[in-house]
PDB file of N, CA and C in Angstrom:
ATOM      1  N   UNK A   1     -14.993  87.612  55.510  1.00  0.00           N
ATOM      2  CA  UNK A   1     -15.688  87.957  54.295  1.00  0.00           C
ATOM      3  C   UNK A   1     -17.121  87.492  54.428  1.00  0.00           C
ATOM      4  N   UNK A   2     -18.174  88.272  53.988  1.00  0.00           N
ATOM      5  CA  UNK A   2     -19.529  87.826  53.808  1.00  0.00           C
ATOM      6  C   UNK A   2     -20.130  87.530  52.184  1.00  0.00           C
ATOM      7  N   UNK A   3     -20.351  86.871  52.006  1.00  0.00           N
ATOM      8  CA  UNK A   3     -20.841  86.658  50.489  1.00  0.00           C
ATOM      9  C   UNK A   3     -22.589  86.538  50.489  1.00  0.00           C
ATOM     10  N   UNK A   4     -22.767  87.050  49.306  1.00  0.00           N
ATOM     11  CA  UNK A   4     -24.245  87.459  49.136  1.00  0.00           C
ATOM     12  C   UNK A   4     -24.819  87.369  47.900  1.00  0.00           C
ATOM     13  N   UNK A   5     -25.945  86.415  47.093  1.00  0.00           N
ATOM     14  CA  UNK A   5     -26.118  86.355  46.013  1.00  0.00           C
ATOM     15  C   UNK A   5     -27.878  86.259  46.137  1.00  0.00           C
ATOM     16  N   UNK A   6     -28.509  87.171  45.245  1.00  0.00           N
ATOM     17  CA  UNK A   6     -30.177  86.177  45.293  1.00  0.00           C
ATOM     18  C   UNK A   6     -30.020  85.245  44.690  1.00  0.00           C
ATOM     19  N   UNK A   7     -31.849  84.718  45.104  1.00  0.00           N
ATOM     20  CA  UNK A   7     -31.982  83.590  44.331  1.00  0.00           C
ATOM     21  C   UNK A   7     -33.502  84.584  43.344  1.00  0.00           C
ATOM     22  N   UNK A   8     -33.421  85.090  42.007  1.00  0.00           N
ATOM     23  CA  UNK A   8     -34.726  84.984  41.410  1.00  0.00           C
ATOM     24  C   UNK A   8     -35.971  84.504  41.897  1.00  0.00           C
ATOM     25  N   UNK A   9     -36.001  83.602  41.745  1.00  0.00           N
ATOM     26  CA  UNK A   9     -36.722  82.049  41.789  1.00  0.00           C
ATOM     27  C   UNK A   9     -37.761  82.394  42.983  1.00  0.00           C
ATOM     28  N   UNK A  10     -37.360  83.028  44.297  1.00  0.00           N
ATOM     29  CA  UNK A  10     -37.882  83.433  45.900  1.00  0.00           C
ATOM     30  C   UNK A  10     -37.794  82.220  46.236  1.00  0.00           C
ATOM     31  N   UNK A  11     -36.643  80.800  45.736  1.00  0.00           N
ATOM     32  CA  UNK A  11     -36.312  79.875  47.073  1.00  0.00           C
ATOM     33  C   UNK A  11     -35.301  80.058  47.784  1.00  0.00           C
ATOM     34  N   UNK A  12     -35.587  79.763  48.803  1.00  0.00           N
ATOM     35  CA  UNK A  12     -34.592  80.321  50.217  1.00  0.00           C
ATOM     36  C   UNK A  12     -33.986  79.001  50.294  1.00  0.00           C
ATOM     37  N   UNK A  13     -34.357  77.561  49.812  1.00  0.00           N
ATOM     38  CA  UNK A  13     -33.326  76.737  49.999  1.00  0.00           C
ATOM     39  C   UNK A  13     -32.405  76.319  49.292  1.00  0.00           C
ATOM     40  N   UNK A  14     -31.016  76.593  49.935  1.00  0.00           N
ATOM     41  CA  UNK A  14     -29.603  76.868  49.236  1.00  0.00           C
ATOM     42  C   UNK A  14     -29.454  75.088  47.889  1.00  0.00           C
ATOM     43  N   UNK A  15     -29.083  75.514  46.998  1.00  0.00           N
ATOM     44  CA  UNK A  15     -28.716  74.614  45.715  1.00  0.00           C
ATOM     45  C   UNK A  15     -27.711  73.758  46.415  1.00  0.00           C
ATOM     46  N   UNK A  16     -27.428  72.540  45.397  1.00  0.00           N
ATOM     47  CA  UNK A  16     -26.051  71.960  45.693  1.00  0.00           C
ATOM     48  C   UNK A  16     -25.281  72.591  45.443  1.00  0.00           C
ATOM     49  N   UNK A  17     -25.186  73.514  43.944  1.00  0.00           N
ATOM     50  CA  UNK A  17     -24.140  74.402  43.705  1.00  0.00           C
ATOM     51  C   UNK A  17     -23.785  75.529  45.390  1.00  0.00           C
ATOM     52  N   UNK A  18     -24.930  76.335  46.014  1.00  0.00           N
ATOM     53  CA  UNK A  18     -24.890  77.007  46.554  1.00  0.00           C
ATOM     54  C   UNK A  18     -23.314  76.174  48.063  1.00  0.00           C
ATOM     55  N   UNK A  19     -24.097  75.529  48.280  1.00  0.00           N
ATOM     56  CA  UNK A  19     -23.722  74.326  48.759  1.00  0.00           C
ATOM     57  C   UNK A  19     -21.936  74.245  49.081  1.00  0.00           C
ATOM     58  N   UNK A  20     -21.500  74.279  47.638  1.00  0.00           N
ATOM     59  CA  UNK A  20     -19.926  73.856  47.437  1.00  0.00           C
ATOM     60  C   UNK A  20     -19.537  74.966  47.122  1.00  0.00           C
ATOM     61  N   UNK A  21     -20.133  76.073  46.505  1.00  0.00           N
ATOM     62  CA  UNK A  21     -19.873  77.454  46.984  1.00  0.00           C
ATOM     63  C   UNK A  21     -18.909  77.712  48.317  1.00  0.00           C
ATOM     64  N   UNK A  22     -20.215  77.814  49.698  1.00  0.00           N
ATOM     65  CA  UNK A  22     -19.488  77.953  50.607  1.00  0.00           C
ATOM     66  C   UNK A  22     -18.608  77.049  51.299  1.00  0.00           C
ATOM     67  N   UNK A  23     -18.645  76.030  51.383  1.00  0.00           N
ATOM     68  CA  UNK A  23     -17.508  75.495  51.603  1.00  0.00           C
ATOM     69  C   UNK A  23     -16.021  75.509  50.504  1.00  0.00           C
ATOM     70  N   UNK A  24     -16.100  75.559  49.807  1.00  0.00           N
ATOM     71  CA  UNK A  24     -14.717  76.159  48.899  1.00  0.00           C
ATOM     72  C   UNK A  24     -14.858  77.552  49.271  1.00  0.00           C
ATOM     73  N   UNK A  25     -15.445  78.400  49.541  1.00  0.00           N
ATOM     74  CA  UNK A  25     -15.238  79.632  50.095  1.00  0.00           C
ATOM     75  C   UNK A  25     -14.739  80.203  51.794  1.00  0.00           C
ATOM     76  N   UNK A  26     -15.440  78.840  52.353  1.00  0.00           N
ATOM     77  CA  UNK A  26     -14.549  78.947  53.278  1.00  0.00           C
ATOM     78  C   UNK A  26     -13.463  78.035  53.305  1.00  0.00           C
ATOM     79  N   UNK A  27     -12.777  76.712  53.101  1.00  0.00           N
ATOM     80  CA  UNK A  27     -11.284  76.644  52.351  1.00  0.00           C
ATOM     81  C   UNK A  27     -10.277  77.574  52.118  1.00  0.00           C
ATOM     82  N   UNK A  28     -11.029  78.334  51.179  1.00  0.00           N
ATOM     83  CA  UNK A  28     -10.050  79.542  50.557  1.00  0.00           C
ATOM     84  C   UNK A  28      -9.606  80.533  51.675  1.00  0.00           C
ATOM     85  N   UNK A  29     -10.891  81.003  52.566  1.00  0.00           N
ATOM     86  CA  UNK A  29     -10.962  82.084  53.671  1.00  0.00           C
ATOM     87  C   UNK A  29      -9.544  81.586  54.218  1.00  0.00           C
ATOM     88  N   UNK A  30      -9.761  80.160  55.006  1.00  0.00           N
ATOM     89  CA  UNK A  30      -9.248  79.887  55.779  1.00  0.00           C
ATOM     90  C   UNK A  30      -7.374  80.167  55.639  1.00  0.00           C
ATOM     91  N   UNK A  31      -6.904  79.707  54.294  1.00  0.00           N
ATOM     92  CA  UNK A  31      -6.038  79.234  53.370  1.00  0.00           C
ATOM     93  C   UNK A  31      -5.408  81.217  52.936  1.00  0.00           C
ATOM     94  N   UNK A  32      -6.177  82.026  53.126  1.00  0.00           N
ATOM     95  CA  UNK A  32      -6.114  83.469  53.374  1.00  0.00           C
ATOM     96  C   UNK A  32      -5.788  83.976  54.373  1.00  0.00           C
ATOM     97  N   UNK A  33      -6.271  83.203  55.455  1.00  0.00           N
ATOM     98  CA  UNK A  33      -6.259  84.050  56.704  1.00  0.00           C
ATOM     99  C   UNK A  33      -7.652  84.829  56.430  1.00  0.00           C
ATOM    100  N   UNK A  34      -8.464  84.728  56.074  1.00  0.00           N
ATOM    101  CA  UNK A  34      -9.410  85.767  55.423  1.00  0.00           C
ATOM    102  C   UNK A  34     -10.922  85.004  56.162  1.00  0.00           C
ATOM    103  N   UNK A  35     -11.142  84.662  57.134  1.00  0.00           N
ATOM    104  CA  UNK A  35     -12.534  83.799  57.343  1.00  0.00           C
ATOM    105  C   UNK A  35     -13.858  84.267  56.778  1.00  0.00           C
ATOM    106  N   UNK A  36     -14.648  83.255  56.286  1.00  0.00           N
ATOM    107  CA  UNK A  36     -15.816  83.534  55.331  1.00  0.00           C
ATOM    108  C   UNK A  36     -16.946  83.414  56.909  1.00  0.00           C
ATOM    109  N   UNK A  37     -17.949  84.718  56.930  1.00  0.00           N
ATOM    110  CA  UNK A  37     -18.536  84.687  57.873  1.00  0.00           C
ATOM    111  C   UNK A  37     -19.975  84.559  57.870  1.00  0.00           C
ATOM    112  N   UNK A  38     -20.182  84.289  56.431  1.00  0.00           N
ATOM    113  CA  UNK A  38     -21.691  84.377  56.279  1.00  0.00           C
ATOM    114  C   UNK A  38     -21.874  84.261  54.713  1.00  0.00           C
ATOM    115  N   UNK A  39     -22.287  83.563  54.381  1.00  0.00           N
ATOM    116  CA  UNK A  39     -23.072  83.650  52.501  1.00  0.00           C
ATOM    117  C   UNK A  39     -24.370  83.592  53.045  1.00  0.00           C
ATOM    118  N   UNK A  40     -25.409  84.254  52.501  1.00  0.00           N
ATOM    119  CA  UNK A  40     -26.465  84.933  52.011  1.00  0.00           C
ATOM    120  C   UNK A  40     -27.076  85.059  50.901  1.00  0.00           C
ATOM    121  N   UNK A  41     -28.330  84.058  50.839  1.00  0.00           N
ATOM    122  CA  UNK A  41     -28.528  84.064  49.756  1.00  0.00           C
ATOM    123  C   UNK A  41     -30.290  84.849  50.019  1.00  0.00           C
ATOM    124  N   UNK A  42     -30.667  86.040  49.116  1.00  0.00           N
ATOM    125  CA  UNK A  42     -31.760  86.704  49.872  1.00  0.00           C
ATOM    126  C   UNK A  42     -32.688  86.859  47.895  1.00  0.00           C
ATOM    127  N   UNK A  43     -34.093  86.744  48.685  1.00  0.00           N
ATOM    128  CA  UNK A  43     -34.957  86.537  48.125  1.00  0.00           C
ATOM    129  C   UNK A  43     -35.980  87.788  48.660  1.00  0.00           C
ATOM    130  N   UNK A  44     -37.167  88.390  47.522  1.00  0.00           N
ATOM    131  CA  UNK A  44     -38.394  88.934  47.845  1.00  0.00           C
ATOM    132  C   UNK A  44     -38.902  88.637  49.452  1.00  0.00           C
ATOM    133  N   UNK A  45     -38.676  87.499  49.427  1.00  0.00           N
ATOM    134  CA  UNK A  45     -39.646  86.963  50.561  1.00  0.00           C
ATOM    135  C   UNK A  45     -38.630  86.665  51.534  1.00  0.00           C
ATOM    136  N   UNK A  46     -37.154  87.038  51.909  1.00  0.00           N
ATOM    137  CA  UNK A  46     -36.378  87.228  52.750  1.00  0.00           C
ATOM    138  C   UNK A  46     -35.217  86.763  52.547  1.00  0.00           C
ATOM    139  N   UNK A  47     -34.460  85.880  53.910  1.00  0.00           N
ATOM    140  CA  UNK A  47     -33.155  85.112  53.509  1.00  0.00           C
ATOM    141  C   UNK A  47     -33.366  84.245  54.079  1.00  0.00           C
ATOM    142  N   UNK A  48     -31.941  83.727  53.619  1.00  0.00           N
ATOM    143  CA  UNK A  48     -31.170  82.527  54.190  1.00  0.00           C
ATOM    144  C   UNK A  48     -29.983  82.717  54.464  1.00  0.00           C
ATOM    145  N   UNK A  49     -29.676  82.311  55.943  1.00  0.00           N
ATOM    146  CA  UNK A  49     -27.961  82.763  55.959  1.00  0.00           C
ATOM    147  C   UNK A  49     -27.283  81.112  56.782  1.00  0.00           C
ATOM    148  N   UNK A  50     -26.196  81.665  56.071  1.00  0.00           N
ATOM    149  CA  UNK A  50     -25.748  79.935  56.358  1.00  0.00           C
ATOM    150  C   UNK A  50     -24.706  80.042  57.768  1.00  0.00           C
ATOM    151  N   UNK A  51     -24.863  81.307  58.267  1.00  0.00           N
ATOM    152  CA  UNK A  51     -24.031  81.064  59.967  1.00  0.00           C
ATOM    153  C   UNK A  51     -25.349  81.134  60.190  1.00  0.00           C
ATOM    154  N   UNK A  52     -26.628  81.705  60.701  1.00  0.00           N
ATOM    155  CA  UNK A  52     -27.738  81.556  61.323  1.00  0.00           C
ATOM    156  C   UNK A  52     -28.290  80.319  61.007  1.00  0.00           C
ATOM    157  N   UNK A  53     -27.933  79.524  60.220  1.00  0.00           N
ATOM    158  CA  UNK A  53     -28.567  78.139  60.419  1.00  0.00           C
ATOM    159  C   UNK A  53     -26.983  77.126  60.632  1.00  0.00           C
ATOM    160  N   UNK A  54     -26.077  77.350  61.312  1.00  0.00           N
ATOM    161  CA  UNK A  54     -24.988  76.847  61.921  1.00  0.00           C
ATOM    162  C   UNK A  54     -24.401  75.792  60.968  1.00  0.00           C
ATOM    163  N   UNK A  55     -24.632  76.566  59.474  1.00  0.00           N
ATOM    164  CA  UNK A  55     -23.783  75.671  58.826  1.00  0.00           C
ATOM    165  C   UNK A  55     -22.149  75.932  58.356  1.00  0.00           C
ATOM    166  N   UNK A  56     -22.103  77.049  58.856  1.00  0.00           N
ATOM    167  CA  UNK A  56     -20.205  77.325  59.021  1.00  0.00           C
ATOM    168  C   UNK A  56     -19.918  77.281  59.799  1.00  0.00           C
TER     169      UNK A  56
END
């Protein structure tokens, strides 16, 4: 699964909320059989992806 939300705001750096997001999202993946492969959080001024910065 890939998950994808903006941020308004145009900050690209992920919240605490954002944060416990993906990790309870990947939990769940895992707990599915379903692996979470990427949250994305994209802004005017681009993204942020949390496998390209090797945090899953």
């Amino acid at each position: 699964m890939i998950v994808a939300h903006n941020h308004p705001s145009g900050n690209l750096i992920p919240s605490e909320q954002d944060k416990r997001l993906t990790k309870r999202l990947t939990e769940i993946g895992r707990a599915l059989d379903l692996p979470l492969l990427d949250h994305v959080i994209v802004t005017r001024e681009g993204y942020y992806s949390f496998a390209d910065e090797g945090v899953l």
